[in-house]
N, C-alpha and C. Protein backbone atom coordinates (compact mmCIF):
# COMPACT_ATOMS: atom_id res chain seq x y z
N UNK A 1 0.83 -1.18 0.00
CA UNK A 1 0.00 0.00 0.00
C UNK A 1 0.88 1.24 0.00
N UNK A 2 0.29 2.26 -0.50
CA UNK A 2 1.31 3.55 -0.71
C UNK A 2 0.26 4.82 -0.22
N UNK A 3 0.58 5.72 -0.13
CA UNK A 3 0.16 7.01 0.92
C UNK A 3 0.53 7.82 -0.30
N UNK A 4 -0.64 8.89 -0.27
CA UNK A 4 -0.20 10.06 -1.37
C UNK A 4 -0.17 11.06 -0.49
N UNK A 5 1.17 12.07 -0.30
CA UNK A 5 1.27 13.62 1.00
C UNK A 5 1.07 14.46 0.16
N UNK A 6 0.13 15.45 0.53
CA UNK A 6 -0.04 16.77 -0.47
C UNK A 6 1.78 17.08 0.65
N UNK A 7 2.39 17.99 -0.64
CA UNK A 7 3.59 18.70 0.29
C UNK A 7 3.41 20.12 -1.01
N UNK A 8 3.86 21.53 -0.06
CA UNK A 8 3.75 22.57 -1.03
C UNK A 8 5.42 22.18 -1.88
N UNK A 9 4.81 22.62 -3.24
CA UNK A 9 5.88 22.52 -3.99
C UNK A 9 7.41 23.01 -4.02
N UNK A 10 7.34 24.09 -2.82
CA UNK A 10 8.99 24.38 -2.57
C UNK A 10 9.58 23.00 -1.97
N UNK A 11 9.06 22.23 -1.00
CA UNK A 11 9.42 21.37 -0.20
C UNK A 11 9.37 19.72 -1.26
N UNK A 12 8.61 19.66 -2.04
CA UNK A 12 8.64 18.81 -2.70
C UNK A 12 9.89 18.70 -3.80
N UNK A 13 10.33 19.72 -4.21
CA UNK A 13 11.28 19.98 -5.01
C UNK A 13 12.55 19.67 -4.24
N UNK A 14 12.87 20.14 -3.22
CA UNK A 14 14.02 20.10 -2.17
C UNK A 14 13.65 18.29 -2.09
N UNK A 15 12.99 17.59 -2.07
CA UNK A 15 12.62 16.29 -2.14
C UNK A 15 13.03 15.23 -2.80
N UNK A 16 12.57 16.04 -4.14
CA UNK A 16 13.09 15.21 -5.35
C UNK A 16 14.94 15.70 -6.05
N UNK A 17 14.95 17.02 -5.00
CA UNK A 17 16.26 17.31 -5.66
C UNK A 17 17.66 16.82 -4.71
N UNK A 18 17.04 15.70 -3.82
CA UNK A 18 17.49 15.53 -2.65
C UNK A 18 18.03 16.04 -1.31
N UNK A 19 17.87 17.77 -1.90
CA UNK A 19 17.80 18.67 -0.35
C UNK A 19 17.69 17.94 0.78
N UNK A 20 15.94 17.63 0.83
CA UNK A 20 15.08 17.15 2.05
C UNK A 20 15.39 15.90 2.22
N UNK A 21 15.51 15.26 3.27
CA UNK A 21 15.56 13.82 3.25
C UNK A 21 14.70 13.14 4.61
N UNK A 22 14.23 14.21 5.13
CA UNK A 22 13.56 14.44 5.95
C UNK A 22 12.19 15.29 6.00
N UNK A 23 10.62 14.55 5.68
CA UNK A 23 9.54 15.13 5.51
C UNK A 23 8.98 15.46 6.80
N UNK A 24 8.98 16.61 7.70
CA UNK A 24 8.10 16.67 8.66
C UNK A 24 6.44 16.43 8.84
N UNK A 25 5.88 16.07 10.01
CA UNK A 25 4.86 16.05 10.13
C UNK A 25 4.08 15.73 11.16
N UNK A 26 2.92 16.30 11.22
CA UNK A 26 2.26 16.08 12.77
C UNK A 26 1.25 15.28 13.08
N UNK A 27 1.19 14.49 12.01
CA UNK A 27 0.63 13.29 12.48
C UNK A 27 1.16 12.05 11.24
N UNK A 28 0.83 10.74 11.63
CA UNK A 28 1.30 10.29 10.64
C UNK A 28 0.55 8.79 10.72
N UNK A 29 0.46 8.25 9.37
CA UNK A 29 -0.64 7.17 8.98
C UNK A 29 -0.26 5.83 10.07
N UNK A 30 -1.70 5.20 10.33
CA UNK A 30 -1.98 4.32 10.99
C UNK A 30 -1.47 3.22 10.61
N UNK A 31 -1.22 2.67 9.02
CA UNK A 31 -1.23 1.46 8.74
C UNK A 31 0.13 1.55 8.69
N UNK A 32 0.84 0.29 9.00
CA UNK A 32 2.07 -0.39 9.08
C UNK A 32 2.58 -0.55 8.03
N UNK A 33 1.78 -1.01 6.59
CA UNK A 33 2.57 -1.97 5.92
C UNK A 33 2.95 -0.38 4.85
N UNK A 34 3.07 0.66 5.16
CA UNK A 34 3.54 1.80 4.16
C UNK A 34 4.69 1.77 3.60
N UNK A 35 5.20 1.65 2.25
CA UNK A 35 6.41 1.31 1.95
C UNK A 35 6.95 2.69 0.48
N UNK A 36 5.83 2.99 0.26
CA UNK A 36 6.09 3.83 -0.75
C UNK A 36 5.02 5.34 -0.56
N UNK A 37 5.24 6.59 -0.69
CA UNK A 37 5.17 7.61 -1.32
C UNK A 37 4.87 8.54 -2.20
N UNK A 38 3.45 8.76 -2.52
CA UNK A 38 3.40 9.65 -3.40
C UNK A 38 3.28 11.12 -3.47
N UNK A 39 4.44 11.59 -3.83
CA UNK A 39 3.88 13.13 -4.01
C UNK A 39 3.21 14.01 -4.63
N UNK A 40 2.22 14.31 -3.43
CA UNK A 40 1.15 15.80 -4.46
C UNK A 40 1.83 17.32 -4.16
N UNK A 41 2.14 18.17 -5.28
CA UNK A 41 2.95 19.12 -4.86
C UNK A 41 1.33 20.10 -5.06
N UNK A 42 1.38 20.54 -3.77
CA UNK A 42 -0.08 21.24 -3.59
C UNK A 42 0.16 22.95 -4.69
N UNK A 43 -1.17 23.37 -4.61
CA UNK A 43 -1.01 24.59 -5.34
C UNK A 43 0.24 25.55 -5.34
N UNK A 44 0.74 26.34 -6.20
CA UNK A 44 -0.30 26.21 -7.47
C UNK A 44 0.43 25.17 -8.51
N UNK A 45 1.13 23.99 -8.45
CA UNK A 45 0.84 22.95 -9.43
C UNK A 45 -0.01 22.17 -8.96
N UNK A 46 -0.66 21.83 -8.13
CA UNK A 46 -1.58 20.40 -8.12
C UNK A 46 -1.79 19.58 -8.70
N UNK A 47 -0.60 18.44 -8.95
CA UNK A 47 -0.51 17.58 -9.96
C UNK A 47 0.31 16.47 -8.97
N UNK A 48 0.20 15.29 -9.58
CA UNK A 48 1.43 14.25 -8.90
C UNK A 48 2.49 14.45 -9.36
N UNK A 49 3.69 14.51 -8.65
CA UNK A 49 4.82 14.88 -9.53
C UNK A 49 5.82 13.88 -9.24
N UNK A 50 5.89 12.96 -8.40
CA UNK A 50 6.93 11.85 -7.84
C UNK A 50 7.10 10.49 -6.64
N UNK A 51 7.67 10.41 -6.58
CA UNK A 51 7.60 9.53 -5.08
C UNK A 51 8.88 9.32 -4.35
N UNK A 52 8.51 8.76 -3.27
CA UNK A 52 9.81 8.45 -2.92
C UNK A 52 9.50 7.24 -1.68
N UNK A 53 10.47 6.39 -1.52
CA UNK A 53 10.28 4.99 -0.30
C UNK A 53 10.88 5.55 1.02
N UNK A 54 9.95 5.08 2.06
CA UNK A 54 10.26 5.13 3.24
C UNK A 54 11.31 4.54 3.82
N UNK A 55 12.27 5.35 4.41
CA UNK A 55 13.43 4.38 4.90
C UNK A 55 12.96 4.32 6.68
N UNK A 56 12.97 5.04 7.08
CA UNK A 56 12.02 4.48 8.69
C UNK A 56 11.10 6.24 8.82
N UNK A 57 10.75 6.17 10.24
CA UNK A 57 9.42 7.13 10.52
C UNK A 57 9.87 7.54 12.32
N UNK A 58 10.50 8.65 12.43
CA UNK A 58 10.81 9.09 13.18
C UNK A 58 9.97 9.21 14.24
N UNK A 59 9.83 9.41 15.83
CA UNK A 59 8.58 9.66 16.48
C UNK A 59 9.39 10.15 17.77
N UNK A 60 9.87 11.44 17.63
CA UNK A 60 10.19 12.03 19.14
C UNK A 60 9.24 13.48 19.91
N UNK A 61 9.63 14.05 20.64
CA UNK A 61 9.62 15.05 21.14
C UNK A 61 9.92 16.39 20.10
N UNK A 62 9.54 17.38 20.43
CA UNK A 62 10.07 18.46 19.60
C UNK A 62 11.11 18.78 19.23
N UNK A 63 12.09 18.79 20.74
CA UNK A 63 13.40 19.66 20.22
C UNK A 63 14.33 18.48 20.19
N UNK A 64 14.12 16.78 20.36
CA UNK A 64 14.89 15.52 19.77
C UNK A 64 14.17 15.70 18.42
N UNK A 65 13.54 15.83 17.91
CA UNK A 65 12.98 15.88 16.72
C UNK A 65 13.54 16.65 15.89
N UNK A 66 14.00 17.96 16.20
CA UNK A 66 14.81 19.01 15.66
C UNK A 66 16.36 18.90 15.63
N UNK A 67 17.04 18.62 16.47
CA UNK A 67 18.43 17.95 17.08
C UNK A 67 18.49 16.65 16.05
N UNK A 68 17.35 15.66 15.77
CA UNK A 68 18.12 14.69 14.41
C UNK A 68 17.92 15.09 13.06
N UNK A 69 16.72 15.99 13.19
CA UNK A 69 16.22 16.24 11.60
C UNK A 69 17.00 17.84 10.75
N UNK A 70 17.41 18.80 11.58
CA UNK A 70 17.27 19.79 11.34
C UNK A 70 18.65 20.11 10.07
N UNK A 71 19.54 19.25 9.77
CA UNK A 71 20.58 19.45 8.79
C UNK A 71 19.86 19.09 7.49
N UNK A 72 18.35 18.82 7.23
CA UNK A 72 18.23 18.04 6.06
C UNK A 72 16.28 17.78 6.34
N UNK A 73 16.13 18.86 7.06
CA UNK A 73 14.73 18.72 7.00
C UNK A 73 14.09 19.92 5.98
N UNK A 74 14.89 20.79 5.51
CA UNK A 74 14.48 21.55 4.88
C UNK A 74 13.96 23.21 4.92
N UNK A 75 14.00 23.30 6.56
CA UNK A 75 13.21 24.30 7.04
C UNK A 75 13.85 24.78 8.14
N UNK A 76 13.73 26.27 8.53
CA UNK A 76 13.98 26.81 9.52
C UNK A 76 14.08 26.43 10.55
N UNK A 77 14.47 27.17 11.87
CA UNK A 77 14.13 26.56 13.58
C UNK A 77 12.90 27.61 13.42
N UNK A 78 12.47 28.52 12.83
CA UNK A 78 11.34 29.37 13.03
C UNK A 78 10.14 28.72 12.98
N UNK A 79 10.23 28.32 11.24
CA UNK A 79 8.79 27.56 10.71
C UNK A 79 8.80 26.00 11.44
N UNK A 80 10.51 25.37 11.85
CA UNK A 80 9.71 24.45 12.45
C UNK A 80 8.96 24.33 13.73
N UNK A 81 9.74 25.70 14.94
CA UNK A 81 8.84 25.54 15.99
C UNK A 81 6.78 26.29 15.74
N UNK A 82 6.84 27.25 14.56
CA UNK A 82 5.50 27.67 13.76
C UNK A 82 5.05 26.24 13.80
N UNK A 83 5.28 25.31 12.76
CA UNK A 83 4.77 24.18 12.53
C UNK A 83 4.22 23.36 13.40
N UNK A 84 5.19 23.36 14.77
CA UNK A 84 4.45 22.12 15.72
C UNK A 84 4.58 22.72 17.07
N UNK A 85 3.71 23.88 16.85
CA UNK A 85 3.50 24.65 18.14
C UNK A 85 2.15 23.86 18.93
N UNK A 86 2.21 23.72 20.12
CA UNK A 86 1.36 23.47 20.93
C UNK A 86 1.58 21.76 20.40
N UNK A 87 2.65 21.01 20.17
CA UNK A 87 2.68 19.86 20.04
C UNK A 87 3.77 19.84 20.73
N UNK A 88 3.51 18.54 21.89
CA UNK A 88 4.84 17.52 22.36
C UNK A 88 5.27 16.39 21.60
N UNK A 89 4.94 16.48 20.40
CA UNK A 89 5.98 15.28 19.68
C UNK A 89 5.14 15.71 18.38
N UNK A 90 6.41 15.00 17.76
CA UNK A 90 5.89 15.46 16.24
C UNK A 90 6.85 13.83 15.32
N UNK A 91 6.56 13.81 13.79
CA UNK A 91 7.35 12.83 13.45
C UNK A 91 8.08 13.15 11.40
N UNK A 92 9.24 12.60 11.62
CA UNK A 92 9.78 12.81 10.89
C UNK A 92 9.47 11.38 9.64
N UNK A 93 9.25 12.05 8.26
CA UNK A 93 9.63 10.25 7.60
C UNK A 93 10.99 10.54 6.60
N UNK A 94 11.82 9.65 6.64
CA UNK A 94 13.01 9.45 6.42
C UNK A 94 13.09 8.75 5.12
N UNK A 95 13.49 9.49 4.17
CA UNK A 95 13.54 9.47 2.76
C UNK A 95 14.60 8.85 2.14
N UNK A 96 14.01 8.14 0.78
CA UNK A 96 15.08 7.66 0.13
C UNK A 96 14.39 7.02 -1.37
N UNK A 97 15.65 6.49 -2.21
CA UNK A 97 14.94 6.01 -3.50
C UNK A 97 13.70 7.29 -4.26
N UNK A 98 14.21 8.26 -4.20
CA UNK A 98 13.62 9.23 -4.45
C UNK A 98 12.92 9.11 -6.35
N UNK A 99 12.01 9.49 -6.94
CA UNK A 99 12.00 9.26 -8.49
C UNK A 99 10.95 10.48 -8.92
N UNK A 100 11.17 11.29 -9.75
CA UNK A 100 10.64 12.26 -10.59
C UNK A 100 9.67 12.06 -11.03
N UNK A 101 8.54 11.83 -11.77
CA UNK A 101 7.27 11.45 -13.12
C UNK A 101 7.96 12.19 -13.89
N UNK A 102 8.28 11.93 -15.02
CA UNK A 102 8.25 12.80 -16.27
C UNK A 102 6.69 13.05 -16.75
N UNK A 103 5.97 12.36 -16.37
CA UNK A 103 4.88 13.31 -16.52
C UNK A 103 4.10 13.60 -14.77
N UNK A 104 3.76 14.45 -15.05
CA UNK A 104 2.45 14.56 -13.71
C UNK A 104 1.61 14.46 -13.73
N UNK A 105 0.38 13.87 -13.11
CA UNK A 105 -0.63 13.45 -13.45
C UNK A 105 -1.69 14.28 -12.22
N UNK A 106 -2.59 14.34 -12.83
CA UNK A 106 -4.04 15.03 -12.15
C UNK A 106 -4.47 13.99 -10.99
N UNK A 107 -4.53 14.46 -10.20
CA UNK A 107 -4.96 13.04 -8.75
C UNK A 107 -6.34 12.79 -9.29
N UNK A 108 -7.00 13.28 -9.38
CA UNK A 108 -8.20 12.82 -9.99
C UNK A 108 -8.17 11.55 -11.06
N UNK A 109 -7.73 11.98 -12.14
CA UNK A 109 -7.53 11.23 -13.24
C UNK A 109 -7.09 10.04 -12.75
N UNK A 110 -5.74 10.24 -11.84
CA UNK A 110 -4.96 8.77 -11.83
C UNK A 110 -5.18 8.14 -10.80
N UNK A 111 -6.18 8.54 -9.45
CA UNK A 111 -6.35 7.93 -8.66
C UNK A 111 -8.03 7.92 -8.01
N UNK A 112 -8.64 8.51 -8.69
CA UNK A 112 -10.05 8.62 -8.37
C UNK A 112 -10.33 9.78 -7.49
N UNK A 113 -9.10 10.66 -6.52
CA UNK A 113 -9.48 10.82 -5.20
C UNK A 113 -9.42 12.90 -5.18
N UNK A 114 -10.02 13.59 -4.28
CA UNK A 114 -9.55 14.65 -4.53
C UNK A 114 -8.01 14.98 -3.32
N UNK A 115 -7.50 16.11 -3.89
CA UNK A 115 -6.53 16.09 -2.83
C UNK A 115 -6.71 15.97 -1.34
N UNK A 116 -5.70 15.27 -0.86
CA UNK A 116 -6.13 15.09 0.76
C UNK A 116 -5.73 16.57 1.84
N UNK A 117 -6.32 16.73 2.40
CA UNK A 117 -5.48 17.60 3.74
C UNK A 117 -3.81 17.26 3.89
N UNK A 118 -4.07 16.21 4.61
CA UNK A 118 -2.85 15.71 4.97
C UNK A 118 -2.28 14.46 3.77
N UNK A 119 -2.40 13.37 4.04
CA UNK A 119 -2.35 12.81 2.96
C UNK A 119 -3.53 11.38 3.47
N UNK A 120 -3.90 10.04 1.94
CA UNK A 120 -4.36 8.95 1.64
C UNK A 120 -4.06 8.13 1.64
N UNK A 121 -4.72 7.06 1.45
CA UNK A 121 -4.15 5.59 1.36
C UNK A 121 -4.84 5.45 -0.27
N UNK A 122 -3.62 4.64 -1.14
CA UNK A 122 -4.02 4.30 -2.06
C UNK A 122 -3.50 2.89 -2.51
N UNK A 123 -4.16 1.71 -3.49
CA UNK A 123 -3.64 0.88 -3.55
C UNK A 123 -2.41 0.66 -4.31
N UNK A 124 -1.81 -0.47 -4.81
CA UNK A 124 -0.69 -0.37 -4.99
C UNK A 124 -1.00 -0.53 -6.24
């Protein structure tokens, strides 16, 4: 099973350009067997543009959370304490096998679904 993350397109790019190797986030999917990645680079492209495989799924405290992620998470100490304010733990997913689409595709079209908040479960 694979998970589609809306991510805004600055962060998705740092993603696929291997900047990021580290996706923050404040909550993160229930099911176990997640092995793959799809990225929705939210407005203004809203299109699928790539993926990438999970190498593990971080789950600490804020500022252990910041202390492993922060060389390669992509983002400030500003926007990340913005991001997970009024949270005692937050979680990182740990990137790898990263791959482009040469084309992008409409989530609609290629998966039935409209964009998620956070992100979906889709089949494989």
């Amino acid at each position: 099973m694979k998970v589609i993350l809306s991510i805004k397109p600055i962060y998705a790019e740092k993603i696929l350009n291997g900047e990021k190797i580290f996706e923050l986030r404040k909550s993160i999917f229930r099911k176990n067997n997640i092995e793959k990645v799809i990225i929705y680079a939210s407005s203004p492209i809203s299109k699928v543009i790539g993926e990438f495989e999970i190498d593990s799924i971080l789950h600490h405290d804020i500022n252990e959370l910041w202390k492993k992620t922060k060389e390669n998470n992509g983002v400030g100490k500003s926007f990340f304490n913005e991001y997970f304010e009024n949270r005692e733990k937050g979680y990182a997913i740990k990137i790898k096998n990263t791959k482009r689409y040469k084309i992008h595709y409409d989530i609609y079209d290629k998966y039935g679904i409209k964009p998620p908040q956070s992100f979906s479960y889709v089949e494989d």
